[in-house]
Protein backbone atom coordinates (compact mmCIF):
# COMPACT_ATOMS: atom_id res chain seq x y z
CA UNK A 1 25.55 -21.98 -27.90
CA UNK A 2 27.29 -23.37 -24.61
CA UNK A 3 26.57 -21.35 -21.46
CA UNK A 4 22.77 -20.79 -22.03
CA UNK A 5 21.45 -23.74 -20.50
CA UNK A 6 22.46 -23.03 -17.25
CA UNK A 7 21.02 -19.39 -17.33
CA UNK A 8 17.52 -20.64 -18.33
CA UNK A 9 17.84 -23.24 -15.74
CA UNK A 10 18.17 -20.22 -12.90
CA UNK A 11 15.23 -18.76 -14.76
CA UNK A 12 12.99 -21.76 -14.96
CA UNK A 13 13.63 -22.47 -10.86
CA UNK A 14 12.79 -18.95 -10.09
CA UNK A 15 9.27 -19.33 -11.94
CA UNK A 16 9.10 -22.32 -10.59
CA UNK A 17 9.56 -21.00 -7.47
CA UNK A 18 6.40 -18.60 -8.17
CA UNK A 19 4.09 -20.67 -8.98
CA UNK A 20 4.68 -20.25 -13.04
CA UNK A 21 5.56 -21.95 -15.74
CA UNK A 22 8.06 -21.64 -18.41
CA UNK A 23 7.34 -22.48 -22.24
CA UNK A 24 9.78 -22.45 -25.92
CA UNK A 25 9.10 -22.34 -29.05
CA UNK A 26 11.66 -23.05 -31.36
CA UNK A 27 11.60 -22.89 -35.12
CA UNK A 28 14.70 -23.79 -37.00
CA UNK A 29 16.21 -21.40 -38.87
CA UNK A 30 13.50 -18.80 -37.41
CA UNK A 31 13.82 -18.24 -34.20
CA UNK A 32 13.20 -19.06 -30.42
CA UNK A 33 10.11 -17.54 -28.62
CA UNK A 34 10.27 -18.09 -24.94
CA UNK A 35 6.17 -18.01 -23.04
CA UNK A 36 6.84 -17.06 -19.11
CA UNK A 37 3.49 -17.71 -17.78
CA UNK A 38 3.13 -16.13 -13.83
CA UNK A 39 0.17 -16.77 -11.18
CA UNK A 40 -2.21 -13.82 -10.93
CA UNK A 41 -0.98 -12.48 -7.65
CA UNK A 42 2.16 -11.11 -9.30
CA UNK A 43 -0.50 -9.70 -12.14
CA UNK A 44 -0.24 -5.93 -12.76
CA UNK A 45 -2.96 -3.92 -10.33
CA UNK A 46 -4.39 -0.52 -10.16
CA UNK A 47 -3.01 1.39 -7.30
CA UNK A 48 -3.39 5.28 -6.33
CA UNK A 49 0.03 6.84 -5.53
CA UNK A 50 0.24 9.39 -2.87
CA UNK A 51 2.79 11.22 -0.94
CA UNK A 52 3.09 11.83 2.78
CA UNK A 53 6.21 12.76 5.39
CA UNK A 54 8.48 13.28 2.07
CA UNK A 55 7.89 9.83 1.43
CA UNK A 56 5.66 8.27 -1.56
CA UNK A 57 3.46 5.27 -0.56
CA UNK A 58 1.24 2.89 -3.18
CA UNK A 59 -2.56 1.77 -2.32
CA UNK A 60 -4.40 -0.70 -4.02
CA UNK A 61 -7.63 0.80 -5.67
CA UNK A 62 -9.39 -1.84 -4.97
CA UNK A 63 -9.38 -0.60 -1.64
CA UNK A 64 -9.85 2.89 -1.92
CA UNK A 65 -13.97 3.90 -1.76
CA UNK A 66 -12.91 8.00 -2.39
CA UNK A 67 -10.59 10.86 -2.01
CA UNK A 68 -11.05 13.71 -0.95
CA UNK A 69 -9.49 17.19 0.20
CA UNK A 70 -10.42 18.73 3.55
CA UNK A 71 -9.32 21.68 6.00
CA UNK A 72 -7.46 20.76 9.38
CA UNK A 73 -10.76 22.73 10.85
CA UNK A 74 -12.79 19.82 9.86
CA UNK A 75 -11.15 17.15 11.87
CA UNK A 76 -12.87 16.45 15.21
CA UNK A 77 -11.25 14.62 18.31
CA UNK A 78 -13.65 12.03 19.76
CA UNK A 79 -11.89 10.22 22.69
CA UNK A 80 -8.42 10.76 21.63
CA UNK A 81 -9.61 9.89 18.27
CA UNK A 82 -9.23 12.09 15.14
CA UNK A 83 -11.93 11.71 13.01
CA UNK A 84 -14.11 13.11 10.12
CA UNK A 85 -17.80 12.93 9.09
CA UNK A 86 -18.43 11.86 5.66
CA UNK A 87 -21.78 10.92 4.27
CA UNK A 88 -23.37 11.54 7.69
CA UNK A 89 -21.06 8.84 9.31
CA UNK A 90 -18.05 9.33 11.61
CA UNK A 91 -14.93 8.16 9.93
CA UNK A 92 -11.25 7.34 12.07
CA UNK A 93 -8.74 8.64 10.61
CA UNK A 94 -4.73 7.64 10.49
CA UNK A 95 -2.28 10.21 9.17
CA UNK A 96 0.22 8.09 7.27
CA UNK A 97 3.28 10.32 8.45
CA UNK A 98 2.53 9.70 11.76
CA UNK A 99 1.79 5.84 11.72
CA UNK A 100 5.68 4.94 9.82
CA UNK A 101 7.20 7.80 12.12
CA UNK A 102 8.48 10.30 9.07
CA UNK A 103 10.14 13.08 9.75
CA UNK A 104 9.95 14.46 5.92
CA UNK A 105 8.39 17.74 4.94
CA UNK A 106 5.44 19.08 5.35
CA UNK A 107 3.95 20.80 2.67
CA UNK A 108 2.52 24.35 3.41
CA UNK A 109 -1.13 23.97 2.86
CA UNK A 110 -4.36 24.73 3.89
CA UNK A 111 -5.71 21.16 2.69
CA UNK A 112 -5.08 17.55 3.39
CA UNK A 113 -6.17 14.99 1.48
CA UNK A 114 -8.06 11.75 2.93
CA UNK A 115 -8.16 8.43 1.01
CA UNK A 116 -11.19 6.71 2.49
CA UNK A 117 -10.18 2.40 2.05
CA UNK A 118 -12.10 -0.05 3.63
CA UNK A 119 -12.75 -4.15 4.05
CA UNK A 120 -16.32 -5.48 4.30
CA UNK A 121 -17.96 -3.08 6.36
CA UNK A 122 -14.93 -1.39 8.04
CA UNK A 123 -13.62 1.52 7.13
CA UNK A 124 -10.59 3.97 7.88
CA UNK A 125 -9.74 7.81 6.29
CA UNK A 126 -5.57 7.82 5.29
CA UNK A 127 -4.16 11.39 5.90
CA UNK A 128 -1.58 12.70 3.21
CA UNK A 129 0.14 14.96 2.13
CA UNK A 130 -0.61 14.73 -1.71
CA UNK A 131 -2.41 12.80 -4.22
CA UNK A 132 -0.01 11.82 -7.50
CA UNK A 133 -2.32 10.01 -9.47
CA UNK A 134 -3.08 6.21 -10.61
CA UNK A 135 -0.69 3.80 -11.85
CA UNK A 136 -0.78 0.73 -12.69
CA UNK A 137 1.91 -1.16 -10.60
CA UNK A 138 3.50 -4.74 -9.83
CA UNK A 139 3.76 -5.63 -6.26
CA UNK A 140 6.85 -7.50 -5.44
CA UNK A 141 8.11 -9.06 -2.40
CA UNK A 142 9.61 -6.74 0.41
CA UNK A 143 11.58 -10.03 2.11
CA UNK A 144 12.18 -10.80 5.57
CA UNK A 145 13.65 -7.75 6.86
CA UNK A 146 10.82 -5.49 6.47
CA UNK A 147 7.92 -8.47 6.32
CA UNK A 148 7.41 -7.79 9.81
CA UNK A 149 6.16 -4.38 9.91
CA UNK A 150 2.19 -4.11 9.59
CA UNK A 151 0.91 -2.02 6.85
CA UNK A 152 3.11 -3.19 4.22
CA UNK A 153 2.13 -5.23 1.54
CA UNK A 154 5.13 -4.81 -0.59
CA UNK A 155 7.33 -2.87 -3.22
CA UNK A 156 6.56 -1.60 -6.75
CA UNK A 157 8.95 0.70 -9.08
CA UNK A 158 7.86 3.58 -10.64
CA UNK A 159 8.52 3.94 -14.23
CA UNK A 160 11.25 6.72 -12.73
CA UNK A 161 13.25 4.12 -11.20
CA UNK A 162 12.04 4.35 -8.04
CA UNK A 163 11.01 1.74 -5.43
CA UNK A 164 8.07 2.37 -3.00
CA UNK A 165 5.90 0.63 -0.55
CA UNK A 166 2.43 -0.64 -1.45
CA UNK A 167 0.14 -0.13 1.38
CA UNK A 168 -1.58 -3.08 3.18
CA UNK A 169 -5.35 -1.55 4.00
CA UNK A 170 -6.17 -4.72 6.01
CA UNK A 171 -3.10 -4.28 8.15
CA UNK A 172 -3.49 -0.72 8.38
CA UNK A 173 -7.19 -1.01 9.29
CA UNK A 174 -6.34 -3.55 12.39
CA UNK A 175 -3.59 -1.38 13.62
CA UNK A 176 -6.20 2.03 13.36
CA UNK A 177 -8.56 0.01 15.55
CA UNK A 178 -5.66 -1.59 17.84
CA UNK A 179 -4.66 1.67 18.47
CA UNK A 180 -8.26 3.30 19.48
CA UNK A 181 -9.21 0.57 21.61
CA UNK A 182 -6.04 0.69 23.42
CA UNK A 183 -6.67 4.50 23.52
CA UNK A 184 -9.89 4.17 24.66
CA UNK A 185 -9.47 1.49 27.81
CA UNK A 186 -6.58 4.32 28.71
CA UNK A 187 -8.72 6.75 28.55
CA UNK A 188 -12.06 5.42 30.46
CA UNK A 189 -8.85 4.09 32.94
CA UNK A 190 -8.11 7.78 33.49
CA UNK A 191 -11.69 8.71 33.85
CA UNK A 192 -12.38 6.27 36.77
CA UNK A 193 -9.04 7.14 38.59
């Protein structure tokens, strides 16, 4: 029996520490059942797993509004801005390889895929290389060292054993429109000189 108390002390801080609660329910001669109960932002979420640069990435479906495949012919340039129309609207895109600077492989194809995510009424078309599927997923804490790079909103294993990154939409959305506006003054700069 000694020894146990201090491990379930380490456990009950760390819940603590989350926001949760720790509950047990002992029965003589029957058994122990321990109840760990943990605040809905570490509850289990839908997310669509796709691949790009070598590299597979995690976005919450709550933000995703469609997928689907195009041809490279299809993407226009519009002041140093690729984009795609969809629905009869002109949507930016970001290829995902590009924006975290991934050298990985390409895969030999005549289609790309677009995940079109959006917040309130903006919206943004994610290049990649692949769609794997859905999952359900956990999103857990990436720490300090890689807090401070936008478009992350965490980590999440795969039932493989892997560990990828969950997308953040809203961070990738202000960095898309960062980037064309900063574009954009260059460009208009250009034009005048």
């Amino acid at each position: 029996v000694s020894g146990r108390g201090v491990g379930l002390d380490v456990v009950k801080n760390n819940i603590s520490a989350l926001s949760g609660a720790i509950d047990i329910e002992s029965t003589p001669g029957e058994g122990t059942t321990v109840i760990i109960t943990l605040p809905i932002t570490l509850a289990i979420i839908q997310a669509l797993i796709v691949k790009a640069g070598g590299e597979t990435f995690a976005i919450p479906l709550n933000s995703v509004s469609s997928g689907l495949a195009i041809r490279p012919e299809e993407i226009k340039t519009i002041e140093g801005r690729e984009v795609i129309e969809q629905r009869e609207r002109t949507l930016p895109l970001l290829r995902l390889a590009q924006f975290f600077d991934l050298n990985g492989s390409q895969p030999e194809t005549d289609e790309l895929y677009v995940v079109t995510v959006g917040i309130a009424e903006k919206r943004l078309g994610i290049v990649v290389d692949s769609l794997l599927g859905r999952q359900d997923i956990v999103i857990k804490s990436i720490g300090e060292v890689l807090s401070g790079i936008k478009g992350i909103a965490g980590a999440t294993e795969l039932g493989d054993q892997r560990t990828i990154l969950v997308l953040d939409v809203v961070g990738l959305i202000e960095e898309a429109t960062k980037t064309f506006s900063h574009q954009a003054r260059a460009k208009r700069k250009e034009d005048v000189s």
